[in-house]
N, C-alpha and C. Protein backbone atom coordinates (compact mmCIF):
# COMPACT_ATOMS: atom_id res chain seq x y z
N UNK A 1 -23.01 -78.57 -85.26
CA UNK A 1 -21.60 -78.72 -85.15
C UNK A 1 -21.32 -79.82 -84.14
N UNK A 2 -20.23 -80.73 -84.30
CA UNK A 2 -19.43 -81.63 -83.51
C UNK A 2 -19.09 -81.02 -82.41
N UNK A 3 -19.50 -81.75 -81.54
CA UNK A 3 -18.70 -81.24 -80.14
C UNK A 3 -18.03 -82.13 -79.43
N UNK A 4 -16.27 -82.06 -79.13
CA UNK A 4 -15.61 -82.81 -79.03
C UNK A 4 -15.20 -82.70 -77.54
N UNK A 5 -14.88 -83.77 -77.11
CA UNK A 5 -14.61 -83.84 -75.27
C UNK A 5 -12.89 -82.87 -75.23
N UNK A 6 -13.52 -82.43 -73.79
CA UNK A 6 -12.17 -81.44 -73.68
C UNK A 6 -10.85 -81.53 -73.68
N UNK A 7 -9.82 -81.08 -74.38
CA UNK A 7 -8.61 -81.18 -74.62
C UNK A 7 -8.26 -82.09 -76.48
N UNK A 8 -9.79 -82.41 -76.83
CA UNK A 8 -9.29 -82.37 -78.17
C UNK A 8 -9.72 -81.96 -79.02
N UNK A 9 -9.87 -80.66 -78.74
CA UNK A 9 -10.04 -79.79 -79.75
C UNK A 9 -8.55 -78.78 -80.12
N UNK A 10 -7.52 -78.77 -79.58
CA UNK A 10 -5.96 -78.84 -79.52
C UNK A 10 -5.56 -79.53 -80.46
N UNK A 11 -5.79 -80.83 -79.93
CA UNK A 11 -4.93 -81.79 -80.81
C UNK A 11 -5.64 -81.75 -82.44
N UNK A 12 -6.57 -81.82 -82.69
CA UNK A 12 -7.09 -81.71 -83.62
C UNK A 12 -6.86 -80.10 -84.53
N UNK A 13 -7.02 -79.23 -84.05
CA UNK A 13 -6.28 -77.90 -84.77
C UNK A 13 -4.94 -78.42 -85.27
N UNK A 14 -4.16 -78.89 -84.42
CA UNK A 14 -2.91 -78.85 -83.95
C UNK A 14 -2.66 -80.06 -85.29
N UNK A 15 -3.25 -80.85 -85.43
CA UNK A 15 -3.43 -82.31 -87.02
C UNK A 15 -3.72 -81.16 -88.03
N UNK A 16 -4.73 -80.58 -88.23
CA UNK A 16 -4.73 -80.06 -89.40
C UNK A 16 -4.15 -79.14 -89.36
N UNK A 17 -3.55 -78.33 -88.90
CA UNK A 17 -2.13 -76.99 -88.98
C UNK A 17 -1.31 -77.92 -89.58
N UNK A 18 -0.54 -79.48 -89.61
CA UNK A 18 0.20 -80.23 -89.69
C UNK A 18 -0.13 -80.19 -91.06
N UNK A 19 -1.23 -80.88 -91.23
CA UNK A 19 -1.85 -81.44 -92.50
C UNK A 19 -1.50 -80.38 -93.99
N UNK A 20 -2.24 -79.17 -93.43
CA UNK A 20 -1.85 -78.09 -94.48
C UNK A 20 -0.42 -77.72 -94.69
N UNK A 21 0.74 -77.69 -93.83
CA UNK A 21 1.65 -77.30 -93.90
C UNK A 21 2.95 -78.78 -94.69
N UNK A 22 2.09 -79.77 -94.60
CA UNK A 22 3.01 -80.82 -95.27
C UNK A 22 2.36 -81.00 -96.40
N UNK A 23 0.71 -80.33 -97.15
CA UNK A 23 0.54 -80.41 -98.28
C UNK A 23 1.38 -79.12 -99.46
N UNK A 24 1.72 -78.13 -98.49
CA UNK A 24 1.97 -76.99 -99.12
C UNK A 24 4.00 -77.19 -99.19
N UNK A 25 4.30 -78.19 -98.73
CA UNK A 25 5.81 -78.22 -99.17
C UNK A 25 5.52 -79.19 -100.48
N UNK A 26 4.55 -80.19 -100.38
CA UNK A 26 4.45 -80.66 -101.20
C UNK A 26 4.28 -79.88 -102.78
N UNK A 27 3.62 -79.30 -102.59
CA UNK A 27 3.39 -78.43 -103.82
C UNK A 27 5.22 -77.70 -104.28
N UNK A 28 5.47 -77.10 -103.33
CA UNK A 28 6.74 -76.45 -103.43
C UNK A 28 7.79 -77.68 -103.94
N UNK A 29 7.79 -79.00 -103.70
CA UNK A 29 8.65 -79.45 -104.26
C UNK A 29 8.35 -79.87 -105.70
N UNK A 30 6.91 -80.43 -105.47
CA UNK A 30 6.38 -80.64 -107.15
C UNK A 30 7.21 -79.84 -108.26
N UNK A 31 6.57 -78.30 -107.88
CA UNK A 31 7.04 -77.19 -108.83
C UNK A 31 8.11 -77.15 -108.80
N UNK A 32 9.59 -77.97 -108.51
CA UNK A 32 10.73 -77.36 -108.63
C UNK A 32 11.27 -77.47 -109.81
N UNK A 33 12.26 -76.28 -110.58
CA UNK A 33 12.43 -76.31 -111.96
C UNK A 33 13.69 -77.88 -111.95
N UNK A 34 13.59 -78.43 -113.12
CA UNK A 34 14.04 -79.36 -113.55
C UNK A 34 16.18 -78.92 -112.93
N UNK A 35 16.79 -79.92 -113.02
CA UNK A 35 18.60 -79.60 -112.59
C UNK A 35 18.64 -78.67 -113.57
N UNK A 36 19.73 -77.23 -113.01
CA UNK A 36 20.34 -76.82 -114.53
C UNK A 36 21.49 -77.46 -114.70
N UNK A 37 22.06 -77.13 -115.92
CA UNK A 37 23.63 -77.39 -116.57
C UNK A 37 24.04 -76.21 -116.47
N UNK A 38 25.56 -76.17 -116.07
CA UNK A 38 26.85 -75.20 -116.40
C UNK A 38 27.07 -75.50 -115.10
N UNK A 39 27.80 -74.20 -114.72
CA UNK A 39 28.32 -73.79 -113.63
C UNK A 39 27.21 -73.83 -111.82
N UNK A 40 27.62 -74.82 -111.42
CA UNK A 40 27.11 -74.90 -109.75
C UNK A 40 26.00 -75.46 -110.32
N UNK A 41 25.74 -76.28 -111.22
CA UNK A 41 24.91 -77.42 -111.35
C UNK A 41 25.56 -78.85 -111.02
N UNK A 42 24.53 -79.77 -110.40
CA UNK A 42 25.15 -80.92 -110.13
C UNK A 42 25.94 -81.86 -111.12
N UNK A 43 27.35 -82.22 -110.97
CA UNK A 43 27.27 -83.29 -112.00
C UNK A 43 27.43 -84.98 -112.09
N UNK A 44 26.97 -85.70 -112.89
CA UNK A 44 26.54 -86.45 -113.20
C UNK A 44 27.67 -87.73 -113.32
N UNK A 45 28.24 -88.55 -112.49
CA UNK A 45 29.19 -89.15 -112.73
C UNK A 45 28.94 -90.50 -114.57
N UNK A 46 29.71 -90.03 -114.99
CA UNK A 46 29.72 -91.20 -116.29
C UNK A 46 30.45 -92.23 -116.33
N UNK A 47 30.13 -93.48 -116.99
CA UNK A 47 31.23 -94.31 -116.90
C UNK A 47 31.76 -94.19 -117.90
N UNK A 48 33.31 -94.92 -117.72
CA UNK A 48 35.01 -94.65 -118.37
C UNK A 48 34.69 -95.28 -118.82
N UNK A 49 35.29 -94.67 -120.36
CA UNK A 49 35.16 -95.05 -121.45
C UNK A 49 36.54 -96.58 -121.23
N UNK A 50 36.89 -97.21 -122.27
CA UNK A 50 38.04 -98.46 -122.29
C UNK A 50 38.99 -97.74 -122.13
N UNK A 51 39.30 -96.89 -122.90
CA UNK A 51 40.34 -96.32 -122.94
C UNK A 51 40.97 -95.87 -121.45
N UNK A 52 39.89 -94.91 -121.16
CA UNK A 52 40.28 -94.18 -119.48
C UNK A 52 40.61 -95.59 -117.98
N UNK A 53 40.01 -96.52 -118.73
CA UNK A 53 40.00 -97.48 -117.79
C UNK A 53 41.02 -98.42 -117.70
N UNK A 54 41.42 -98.67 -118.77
CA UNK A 54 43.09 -99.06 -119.00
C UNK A 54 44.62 -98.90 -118.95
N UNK A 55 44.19 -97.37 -118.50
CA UNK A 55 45.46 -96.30 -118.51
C UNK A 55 46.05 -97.09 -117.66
N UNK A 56 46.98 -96.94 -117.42
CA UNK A 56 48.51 -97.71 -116.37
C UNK A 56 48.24 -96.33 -115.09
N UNK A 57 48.60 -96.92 -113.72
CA UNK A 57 48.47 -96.35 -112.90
C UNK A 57 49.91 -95.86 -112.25
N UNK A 58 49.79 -94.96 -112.14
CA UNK A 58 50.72 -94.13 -111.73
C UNK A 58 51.35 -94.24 -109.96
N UNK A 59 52.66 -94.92 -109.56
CA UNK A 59 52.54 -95.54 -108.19
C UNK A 59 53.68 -94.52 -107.64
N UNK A 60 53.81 -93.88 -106.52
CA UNK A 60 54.64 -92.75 -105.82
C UNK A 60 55.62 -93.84 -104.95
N UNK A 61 57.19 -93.04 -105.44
CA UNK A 61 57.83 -94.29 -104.65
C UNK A 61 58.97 -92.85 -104.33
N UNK A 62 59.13 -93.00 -102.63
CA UNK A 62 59.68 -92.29 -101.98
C UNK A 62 61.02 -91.84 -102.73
N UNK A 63 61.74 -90.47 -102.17
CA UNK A 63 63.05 -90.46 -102.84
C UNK A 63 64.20 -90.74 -101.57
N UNK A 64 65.16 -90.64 -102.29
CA UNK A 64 65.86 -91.81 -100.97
C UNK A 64 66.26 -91.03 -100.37
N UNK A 65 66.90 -91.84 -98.94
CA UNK A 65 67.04 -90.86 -97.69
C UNK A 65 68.42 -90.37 -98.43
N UNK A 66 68.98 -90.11 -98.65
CA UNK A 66 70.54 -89.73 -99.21
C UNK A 66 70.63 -88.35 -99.55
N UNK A 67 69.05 -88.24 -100.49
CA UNK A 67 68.68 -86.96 -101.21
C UNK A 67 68.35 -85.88 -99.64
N UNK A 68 68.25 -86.07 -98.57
CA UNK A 68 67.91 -85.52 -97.74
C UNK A 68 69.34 -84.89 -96.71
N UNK A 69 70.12 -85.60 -97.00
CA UNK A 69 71.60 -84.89 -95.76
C UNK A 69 71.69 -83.45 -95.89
N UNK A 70 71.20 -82.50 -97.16
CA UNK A 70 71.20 -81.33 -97.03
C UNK A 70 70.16 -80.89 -95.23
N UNK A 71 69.25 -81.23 -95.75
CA UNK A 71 68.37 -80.68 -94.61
C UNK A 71 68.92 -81.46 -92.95
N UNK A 72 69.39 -82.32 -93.15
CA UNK A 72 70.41 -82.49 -91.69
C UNK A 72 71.20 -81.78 -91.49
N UNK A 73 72.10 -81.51 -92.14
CA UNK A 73 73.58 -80.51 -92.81
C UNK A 73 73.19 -79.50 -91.71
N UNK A 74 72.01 -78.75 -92.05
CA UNK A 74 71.63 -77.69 -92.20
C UNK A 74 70.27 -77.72 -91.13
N UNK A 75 70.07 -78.11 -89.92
CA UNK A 75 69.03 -77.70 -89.53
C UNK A 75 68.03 -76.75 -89.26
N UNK A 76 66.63 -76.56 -89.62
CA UNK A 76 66.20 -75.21 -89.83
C UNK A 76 65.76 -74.14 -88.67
N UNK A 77 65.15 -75.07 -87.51
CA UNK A 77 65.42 -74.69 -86.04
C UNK A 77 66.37 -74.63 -85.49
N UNK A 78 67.31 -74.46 -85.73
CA UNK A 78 68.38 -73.72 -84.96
C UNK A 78 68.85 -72.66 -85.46
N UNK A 79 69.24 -71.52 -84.15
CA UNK A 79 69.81 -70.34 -84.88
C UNK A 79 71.44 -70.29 -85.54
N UNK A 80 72.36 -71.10 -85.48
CA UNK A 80 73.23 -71.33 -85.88
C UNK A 80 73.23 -72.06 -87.18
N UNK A 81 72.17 -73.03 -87.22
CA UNK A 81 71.72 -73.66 -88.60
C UNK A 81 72.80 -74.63 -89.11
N UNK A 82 73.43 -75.64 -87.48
CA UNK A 82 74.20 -76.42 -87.51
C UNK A 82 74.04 -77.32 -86.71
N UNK A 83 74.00 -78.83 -87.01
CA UNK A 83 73.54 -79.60 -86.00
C UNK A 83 74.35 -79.44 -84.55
N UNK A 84 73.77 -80.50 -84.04
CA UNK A 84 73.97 -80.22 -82.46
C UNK A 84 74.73 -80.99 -82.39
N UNK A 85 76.22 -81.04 -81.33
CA UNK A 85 77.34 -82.16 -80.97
C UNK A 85 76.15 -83.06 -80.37
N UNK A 86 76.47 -84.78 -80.59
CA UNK A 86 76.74 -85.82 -79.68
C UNK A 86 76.63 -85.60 -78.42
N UNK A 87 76.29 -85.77 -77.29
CA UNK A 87 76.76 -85.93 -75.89
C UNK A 87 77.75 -86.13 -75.92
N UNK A 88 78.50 -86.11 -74.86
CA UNK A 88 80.20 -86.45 -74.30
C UNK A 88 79.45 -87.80 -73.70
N UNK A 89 80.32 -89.22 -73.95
CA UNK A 89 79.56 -90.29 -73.71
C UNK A 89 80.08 -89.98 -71.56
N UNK A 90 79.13 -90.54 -70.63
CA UNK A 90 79.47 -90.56 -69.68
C UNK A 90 80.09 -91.64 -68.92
N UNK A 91 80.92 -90.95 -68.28
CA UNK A 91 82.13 -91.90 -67.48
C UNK A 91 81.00 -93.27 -66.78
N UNK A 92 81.89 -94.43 -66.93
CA UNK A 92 81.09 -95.50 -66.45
C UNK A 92 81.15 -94.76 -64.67
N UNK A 93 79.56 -95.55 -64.50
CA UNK A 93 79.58 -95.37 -62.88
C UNK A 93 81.12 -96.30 -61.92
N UNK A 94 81.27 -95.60 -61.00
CA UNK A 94 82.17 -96.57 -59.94
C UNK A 94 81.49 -97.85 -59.50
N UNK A 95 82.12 -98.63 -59.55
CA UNK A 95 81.64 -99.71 -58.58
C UNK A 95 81.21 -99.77 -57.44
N UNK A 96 79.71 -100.28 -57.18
CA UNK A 96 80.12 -99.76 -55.33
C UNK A 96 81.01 -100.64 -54.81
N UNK A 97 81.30 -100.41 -53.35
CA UNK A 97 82.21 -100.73 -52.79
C UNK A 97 81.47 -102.24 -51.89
N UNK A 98 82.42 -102.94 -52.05
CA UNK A 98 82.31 -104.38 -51.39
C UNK A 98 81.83 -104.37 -50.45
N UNK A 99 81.10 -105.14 -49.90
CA UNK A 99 80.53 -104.87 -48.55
C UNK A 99 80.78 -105.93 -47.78
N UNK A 100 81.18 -105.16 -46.55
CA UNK A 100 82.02 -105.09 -45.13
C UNK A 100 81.61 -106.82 -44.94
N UNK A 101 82.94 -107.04 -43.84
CA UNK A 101 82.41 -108.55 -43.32
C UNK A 101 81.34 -108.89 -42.38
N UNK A 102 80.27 -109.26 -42.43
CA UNK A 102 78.88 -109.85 -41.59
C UNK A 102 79.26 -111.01 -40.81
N UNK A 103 80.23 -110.90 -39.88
CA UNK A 103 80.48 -112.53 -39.22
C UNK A 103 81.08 -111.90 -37.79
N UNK A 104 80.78 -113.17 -36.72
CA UNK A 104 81.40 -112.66 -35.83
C UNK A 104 82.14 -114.26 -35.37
N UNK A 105 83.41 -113.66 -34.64
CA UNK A 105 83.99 -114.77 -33.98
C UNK A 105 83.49 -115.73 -33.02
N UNK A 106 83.20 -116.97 -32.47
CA UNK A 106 82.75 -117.05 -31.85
C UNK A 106 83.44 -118.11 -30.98
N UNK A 107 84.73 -119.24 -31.34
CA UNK A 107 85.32 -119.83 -30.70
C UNK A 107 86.64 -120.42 -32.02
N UNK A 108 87.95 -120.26 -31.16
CA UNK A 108 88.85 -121.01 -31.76
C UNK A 108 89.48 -122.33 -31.56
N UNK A 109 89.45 -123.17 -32.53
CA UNK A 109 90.01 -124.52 -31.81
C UNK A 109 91.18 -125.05 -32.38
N UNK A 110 92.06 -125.33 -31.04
CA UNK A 110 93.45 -125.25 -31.24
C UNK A 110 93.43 -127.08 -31.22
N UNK A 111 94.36 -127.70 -32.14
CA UNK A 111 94.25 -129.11 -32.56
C UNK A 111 95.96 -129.28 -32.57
N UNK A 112 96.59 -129.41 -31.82
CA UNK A 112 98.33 -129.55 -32.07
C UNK A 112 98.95 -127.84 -32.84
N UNK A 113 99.40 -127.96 -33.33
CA UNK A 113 99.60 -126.80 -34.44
C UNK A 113 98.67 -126.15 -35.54
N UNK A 114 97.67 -126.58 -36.04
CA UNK A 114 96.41 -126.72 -36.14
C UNK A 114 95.43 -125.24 -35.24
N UNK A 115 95.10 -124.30 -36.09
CA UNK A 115 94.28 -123.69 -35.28
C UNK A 115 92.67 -123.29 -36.11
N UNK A 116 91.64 -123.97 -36.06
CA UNK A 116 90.66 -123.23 -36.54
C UNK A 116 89.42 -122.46 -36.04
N UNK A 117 88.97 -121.22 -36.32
CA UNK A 117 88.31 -120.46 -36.10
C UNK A 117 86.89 -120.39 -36.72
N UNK A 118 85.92 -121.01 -35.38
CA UNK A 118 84.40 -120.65 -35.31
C UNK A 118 83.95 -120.05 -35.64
N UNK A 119 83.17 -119.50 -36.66
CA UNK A 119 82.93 -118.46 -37.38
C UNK A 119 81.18 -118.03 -37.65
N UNK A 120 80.32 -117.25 -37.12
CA UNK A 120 79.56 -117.15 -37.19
C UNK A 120 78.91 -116.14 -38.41
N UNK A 121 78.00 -116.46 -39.56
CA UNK A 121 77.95 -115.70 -40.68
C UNK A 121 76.58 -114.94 -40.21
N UNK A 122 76.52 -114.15 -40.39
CA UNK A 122 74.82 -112.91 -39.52
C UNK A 122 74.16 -112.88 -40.79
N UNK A 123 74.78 -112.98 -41.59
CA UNK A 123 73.35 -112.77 -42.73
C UNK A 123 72.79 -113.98 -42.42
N UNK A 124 73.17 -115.05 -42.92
CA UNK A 124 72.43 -116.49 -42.94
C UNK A 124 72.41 -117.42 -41.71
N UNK A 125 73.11 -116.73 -40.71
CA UNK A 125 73.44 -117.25 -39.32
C UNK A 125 73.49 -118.87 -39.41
N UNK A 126 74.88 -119.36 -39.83
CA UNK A 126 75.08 -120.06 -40.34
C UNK A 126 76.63 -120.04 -39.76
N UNK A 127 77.04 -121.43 -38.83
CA UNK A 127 78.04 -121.49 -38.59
C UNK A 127 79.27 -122.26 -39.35
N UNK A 128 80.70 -121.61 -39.44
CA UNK A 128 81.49 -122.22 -40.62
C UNK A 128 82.67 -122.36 -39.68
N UNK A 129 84.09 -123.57 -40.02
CA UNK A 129 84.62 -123.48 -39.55
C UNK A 129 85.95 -123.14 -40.62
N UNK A 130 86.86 -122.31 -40.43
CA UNK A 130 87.84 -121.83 -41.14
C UNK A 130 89.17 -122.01 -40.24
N UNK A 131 90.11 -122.52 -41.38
CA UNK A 131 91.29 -122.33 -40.75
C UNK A 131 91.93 -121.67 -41.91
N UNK A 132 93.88 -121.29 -41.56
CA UNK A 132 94.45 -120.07 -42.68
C UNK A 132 94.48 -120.91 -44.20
N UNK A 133 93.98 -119.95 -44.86
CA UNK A 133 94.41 -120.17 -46.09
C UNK A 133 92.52 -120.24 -46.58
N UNK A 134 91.86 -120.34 -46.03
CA UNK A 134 90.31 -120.47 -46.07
C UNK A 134 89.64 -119.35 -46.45
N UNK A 135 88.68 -119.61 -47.76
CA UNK A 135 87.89 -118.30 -48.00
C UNK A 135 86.29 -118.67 -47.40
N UNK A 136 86.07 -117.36 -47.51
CA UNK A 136 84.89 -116.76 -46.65
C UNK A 136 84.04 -115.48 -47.39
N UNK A 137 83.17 -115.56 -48.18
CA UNK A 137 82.77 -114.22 -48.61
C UNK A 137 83.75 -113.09 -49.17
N UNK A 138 84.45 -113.77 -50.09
CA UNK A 138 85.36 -113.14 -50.35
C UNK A 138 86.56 -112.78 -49.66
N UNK A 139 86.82 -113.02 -48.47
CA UNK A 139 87.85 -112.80 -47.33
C UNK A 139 88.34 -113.87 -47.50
N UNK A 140 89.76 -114.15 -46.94
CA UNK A 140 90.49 -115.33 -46.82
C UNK A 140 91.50 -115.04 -45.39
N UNK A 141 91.04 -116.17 -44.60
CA UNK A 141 92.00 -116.59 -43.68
C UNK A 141 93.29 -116.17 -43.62
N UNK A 142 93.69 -115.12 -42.82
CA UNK A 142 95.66 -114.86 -43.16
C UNK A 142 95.82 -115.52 -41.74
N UNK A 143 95.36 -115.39 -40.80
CA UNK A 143 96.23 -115.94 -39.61
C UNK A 143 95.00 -116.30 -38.42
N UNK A 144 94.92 -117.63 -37.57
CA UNK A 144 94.05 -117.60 -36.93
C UNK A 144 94.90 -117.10 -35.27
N UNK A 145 94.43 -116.74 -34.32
CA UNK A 145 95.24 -116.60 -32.71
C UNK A 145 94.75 -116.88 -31.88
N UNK A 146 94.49 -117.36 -30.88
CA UNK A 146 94.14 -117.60 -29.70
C UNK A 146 92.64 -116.44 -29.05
N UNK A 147 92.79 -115.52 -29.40
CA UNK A 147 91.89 -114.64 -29.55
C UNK A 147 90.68 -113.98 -30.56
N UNK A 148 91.39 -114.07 -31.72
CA UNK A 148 91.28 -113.61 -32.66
C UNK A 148 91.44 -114.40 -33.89
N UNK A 149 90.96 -113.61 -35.34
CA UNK A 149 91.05 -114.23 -36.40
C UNK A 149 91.14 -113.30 -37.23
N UNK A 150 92.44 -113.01 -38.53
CA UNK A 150 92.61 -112.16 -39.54
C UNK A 150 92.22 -112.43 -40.65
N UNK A 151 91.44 -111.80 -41.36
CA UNK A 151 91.23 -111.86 -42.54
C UNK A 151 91.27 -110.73 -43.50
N UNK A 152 92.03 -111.35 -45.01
CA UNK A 152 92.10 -110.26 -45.27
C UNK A 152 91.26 -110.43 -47.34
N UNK A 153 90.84 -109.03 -47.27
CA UNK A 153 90.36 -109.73 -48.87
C UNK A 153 91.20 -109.14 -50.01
N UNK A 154 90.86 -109.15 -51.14
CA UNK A 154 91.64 -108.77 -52.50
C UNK A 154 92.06 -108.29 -52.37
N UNK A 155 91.39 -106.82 -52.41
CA UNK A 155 91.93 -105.43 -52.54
C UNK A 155 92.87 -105.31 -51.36
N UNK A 156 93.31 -106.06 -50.42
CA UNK A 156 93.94 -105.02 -49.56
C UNK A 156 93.66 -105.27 -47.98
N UNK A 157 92.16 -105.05 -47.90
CA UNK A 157 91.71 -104.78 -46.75
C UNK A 157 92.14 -106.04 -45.86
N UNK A 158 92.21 -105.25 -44.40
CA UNK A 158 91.94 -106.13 -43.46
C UNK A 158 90.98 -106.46 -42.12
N UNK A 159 90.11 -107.42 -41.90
CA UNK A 159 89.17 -107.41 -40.93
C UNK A 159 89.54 -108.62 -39.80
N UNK A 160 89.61 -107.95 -38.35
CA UNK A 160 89.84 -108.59 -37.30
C UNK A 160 88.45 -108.93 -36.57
N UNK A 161 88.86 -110.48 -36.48
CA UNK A 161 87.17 -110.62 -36.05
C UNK A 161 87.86 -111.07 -34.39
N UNK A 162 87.13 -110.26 -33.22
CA UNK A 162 87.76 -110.86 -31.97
C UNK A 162 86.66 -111.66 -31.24
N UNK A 163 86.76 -112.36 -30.09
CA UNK A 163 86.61 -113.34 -29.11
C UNK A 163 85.96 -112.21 -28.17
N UNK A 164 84.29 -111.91 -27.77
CA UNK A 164 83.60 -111.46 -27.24
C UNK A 164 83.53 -112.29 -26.04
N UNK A 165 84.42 -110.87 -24.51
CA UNK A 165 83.84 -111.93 -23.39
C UNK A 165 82.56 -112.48 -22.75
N UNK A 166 82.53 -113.74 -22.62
CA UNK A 166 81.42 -114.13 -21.96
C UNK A 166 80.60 -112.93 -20.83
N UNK A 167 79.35 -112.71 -20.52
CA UNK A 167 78.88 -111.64 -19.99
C UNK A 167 77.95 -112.97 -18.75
């Protein structure tokens, strides 16, 4: 007898256990009975005859939305089985409100009858000179004074810009 180095005598059982077990499906498929016919037998696609192959094809064309207002009419999730109101459209927002004058007085200069007012702008710090009748950020000049300067805008309002004493 062959005597084989250790660990392959494993592998070698282990080949022919293989060997026999893939000759013996073999056999099993050999012998398999031929397809049957009837019922839960495979079938066999054929080709269409001219006839079947010519037929006009049959094309699905939606039915129109019109045919459908019943089922709006009538909604099926709801327990009333009546559509739902519209929203109430909502009131436009208010406007915000204009915003306040950003300037401060800073000197008036009196020229004969003639008075115009130094005007310092804080957003852009940016000096302007205005006399009455003069717009400004929407404000307009109503009266310049010796002290002071009135302005008033559209709506109404009025803003007094005064003469900060020297410190």
């Amino acid at each position: 007898m062959i005597r084989l180095p250790d660990g392959w005598q494993t592998t070698v059982t282990l080949l022919f256990a293989c060997a026999i077990l893939a000759g013996l499906l073999a056999l099993r498929w050999l012998e398999r009975p031929p397809a049957a016919t009837g019922e839960g037998a495979a079938v066999v696609p054929r080709p269409l005859a001219q006839e079947e192959a010519a037929a006009p094809q049959v094309h699905y064309s939606p039915p129109a939305l019109a045919s459908f207002d019943a089922i709006l009419a009538r909604p099926l999730f709801l327990p009333d089985r009546r559509p739902l109101e519209p929203p109430a459209p909502a009131a436009a927002p208010a406007a915000p409100p204009p915003a306040p004058l950003r300037a401060r007085l800073e000197g008036v200069v009196q020229m004969g009858e003639t008075r115009v007012a130094v005007v310092r702008d804080l957003r852009t710090n940016e000096g302007l000179r205005l006399s009455k009748g003069k717009e400004f950020d929407g404000w307009t000049v109503e009266r310049v004074e010796p002290e002071r300067a009135v302005l008033i805008r559209g709506d109404g309002q009025l803003q007094e810009l005064r003469l900060e004493p020297l410190q």
